[in-house]
PDB file of N, CA and C in Angstrom:
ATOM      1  N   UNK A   1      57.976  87.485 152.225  1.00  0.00           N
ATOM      2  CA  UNK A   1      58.433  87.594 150.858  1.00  0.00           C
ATOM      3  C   UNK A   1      57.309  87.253 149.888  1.00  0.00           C
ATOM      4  N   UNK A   2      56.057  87.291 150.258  1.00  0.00           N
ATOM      5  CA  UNK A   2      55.208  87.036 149.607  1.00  0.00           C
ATOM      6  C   UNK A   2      55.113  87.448 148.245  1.00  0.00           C
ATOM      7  N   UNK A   3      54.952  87.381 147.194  1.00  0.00           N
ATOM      8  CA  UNK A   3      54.696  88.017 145.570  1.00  0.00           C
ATOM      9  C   UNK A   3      56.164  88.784 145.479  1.00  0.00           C
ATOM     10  N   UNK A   4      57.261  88.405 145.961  1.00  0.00           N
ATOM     11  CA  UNK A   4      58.688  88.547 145.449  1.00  0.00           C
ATOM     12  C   UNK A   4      58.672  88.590 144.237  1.00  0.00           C
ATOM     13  N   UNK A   5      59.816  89.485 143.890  1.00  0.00           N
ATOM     14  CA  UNK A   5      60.016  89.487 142.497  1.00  0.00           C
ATOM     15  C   UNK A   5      61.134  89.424 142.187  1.00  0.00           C
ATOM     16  N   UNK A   6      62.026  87.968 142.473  1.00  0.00           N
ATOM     17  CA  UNK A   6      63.310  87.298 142.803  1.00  0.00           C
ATOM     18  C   UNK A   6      64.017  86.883 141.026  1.00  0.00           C
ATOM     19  N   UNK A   7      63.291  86.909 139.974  1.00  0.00           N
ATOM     20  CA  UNK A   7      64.310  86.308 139.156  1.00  0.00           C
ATOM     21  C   UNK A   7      65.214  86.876 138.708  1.00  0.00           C
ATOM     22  N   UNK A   8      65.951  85.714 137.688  1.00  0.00           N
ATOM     23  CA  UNK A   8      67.000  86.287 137.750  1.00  0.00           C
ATOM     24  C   UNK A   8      68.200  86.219 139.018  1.00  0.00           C
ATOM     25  N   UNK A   9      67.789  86.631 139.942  1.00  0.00           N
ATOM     26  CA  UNK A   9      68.256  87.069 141.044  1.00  0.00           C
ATOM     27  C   UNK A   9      69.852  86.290 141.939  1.00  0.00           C
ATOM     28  N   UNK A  10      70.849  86.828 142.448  1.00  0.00           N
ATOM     29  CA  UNK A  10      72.088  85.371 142.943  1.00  0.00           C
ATOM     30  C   UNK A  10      71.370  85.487 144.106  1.00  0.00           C
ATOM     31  N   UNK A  11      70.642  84.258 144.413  1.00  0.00           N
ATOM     32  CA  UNK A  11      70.515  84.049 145.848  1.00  0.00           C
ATOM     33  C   UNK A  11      71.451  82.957 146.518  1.00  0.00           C
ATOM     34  N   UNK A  12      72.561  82.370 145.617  1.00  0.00           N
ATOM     35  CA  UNK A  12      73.588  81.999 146.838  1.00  0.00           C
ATOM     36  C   UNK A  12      73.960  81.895 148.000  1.00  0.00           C
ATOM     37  N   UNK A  13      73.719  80.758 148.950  1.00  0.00           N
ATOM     38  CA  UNK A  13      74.169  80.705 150.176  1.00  0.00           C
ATOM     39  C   UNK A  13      72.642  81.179 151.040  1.00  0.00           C
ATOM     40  N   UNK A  14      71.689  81.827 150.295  1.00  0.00           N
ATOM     41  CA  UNK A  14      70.542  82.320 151.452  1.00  0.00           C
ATOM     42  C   UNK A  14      69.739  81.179 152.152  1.00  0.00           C
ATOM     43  N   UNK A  15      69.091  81.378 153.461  1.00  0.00           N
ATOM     44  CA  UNK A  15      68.612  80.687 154.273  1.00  0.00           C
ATOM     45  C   UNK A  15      66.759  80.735 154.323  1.00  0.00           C
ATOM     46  N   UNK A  16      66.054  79.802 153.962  1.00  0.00           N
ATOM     47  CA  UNK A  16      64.898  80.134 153.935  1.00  0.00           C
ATOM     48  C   UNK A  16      64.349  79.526 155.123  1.00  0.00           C
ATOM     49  N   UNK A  17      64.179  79.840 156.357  1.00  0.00           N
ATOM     50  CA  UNK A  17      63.616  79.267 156.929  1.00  0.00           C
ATOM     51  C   UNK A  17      62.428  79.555 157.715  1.00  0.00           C
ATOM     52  N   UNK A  18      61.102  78.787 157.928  1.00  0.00           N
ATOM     53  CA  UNK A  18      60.320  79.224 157.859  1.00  0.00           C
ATOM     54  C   UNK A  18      59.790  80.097 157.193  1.00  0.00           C
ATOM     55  N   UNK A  19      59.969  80.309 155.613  1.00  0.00           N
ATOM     56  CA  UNK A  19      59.699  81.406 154.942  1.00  0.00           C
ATOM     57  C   UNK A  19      57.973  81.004 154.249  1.00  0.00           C
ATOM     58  N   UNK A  20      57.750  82.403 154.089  1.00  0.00           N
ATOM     59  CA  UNK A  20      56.480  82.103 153.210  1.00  0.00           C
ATOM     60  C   UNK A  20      56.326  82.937 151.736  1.00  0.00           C
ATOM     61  N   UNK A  21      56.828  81.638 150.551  1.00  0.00           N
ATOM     62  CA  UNK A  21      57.177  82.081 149.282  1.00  0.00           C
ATOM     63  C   UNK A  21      56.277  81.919 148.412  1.00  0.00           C
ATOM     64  N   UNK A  22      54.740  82.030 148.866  1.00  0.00           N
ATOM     65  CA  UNK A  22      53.848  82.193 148.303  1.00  0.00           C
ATOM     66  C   UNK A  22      53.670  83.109 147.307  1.00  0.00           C
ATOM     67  N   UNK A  23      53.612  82.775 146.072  1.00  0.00           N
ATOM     68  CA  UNK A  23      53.302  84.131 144.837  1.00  0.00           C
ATOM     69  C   UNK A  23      54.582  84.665 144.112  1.00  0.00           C
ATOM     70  N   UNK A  24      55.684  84.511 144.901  1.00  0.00           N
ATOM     71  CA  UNK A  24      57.111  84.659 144.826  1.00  0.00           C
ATOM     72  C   UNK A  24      57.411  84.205 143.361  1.00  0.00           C
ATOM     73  N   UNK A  25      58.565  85.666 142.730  1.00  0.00           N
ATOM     74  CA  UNK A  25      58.901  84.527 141.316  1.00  0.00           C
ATOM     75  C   UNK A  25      60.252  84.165 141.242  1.00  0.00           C
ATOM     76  N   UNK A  26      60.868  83.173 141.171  1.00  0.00           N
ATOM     77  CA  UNK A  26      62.298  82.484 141.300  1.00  0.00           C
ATOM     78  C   UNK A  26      62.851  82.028 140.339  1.00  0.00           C
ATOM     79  N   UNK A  27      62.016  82.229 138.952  1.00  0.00           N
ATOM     80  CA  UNK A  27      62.315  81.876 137.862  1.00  0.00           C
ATOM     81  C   UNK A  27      63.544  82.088 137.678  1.00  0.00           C
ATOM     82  N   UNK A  28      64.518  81.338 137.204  1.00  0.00           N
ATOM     83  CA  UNK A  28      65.995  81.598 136.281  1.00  0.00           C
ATOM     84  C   UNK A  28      66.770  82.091 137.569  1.00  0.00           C
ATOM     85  N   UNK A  29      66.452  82.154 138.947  1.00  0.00           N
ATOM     86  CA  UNK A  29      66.781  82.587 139.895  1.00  0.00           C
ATOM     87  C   UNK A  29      68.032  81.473 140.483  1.00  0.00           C
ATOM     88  N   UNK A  30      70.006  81.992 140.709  1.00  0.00           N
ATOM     89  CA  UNK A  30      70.588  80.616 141.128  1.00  0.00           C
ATOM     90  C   UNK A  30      70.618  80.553 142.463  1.00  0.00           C
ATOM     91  N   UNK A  31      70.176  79.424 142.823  1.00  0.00           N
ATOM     92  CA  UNK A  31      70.135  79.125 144.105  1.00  0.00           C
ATOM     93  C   UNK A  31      71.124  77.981 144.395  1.00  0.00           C
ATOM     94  N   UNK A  32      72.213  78.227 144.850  1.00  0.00           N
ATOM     95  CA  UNK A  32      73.122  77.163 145.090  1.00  0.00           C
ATOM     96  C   UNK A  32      73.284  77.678 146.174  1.00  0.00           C
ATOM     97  N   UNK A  33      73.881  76.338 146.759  1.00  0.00           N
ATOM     98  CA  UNK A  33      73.982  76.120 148.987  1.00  0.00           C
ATOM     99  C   UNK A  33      72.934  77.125 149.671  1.00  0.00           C
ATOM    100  N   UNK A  34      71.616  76.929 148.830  1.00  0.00           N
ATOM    101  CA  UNK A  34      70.256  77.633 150.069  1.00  0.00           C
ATOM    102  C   UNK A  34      69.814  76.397 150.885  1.00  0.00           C
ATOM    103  N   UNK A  35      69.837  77.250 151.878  1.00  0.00           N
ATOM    104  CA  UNK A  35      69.296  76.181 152.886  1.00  0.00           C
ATOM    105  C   UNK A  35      67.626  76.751 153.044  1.00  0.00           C
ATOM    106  N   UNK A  36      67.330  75.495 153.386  1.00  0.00           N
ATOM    107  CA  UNK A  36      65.477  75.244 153.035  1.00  0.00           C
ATOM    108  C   UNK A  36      64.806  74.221 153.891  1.00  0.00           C
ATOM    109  N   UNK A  37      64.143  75.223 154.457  1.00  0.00           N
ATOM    110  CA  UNK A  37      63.902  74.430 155.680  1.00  0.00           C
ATOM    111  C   UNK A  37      62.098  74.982 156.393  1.00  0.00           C
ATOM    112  N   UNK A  38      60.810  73.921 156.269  1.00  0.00           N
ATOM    113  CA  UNK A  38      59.551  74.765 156.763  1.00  0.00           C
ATOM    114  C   UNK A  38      59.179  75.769 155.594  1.00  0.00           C
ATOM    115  N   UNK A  39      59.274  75.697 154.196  1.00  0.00           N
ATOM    116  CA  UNK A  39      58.660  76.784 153.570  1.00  0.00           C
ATOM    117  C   UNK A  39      57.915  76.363 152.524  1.00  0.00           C
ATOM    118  N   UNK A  40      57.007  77.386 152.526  1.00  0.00           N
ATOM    119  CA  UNK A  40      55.495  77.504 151.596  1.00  0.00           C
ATOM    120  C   UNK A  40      56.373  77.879 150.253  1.00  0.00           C
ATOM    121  N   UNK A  41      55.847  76.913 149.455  1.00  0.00           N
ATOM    122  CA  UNK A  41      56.477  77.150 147.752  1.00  0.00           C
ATOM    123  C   UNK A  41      56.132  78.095 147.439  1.00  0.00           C
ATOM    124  N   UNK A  42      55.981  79.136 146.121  1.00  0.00           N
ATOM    125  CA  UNK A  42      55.446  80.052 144.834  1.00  0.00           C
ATOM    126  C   UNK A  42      54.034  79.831 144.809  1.00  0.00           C
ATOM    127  N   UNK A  43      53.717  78.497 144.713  1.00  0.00           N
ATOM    128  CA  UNK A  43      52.804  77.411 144.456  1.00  0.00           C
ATOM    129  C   UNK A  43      51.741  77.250 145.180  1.00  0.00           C
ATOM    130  N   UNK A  44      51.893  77.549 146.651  1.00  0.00           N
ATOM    131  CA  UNK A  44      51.112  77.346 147.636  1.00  0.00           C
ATOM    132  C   UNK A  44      51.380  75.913 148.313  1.00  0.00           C
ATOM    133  N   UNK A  45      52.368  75.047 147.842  1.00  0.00           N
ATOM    134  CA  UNK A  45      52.698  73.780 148.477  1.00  0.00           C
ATOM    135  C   UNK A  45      53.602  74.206 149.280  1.00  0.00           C
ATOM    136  N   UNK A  46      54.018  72.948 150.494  1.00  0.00           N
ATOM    137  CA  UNK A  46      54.662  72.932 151.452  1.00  0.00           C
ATOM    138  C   UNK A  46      56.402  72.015 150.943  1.00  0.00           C
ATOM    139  N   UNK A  47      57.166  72.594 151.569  1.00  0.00           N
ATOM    140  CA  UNK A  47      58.232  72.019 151.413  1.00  0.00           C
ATOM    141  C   UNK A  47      59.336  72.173 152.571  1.00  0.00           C
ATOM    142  N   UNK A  48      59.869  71.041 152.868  1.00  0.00           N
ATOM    143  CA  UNK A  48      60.345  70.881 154.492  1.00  0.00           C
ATOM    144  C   UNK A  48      61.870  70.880 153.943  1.00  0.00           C
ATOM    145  N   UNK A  49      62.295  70.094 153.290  1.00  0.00           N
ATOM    146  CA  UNK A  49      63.794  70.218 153.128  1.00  0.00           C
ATOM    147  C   UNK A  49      64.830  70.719 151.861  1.00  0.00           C
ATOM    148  N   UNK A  50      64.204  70.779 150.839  1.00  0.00           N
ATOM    149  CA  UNK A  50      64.879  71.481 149.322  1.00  0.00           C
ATOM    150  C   UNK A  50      64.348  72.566 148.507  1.00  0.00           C
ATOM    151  N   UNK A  51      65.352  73.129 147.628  1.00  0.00           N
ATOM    152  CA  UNK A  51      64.703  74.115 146.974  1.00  0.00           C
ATOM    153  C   UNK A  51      63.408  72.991 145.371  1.00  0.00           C
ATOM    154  N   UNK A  52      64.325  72.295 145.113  1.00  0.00           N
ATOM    155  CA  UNK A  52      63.796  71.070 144.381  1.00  0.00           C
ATOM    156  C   UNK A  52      62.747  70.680 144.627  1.00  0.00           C
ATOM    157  N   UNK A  53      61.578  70.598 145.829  1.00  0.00           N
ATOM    158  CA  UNK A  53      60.005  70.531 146.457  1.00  0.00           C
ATOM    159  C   UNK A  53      59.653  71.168 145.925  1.00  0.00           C
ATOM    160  N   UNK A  54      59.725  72.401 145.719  1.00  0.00           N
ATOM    161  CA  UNK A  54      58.921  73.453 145.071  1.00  0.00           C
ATOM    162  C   UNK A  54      58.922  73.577 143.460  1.00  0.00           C
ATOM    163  N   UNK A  55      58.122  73.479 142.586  1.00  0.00           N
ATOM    164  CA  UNK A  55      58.090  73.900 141.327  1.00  0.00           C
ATOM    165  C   UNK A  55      58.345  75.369 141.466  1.00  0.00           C
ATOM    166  N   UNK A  56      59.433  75.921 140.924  1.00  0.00           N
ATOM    167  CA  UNK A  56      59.647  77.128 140.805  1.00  0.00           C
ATOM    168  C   UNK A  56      59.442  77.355 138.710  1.00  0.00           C
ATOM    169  N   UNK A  57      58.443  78.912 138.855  1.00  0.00           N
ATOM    170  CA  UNK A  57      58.183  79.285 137.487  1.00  0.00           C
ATOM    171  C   UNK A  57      58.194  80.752 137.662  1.00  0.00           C
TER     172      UNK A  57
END
């Protein structure tokens, strides 16, 4: 999902695991009950258990 172009977007209920959301944009994007688990932020940081690790812009 690299350089996604997610905002906006209902991602409700989706599962990120092991994902790599490098470049990805999630801005304004709702993410309620995602599970998050092993994934590379927007950012290039690492985040093991929340969507909340990641600065999403």
């Amino acid at each position: 999902m690299r350089s996604a172009i997610l905002s906006e977007s209902d991602l409700t209920g989706v599962a990120f695991l092991n994902s790599n959301l490098h470049g990805a944009r999630l801005d304004r994007a709702h993410m309620d009950r995602v599970s998050w688990q092993n994934v590379v932020c927007p950012d290039g940081g690492k985040s093991s258990g929340d969507p909340e690790g990641c600065r999403v812009s």
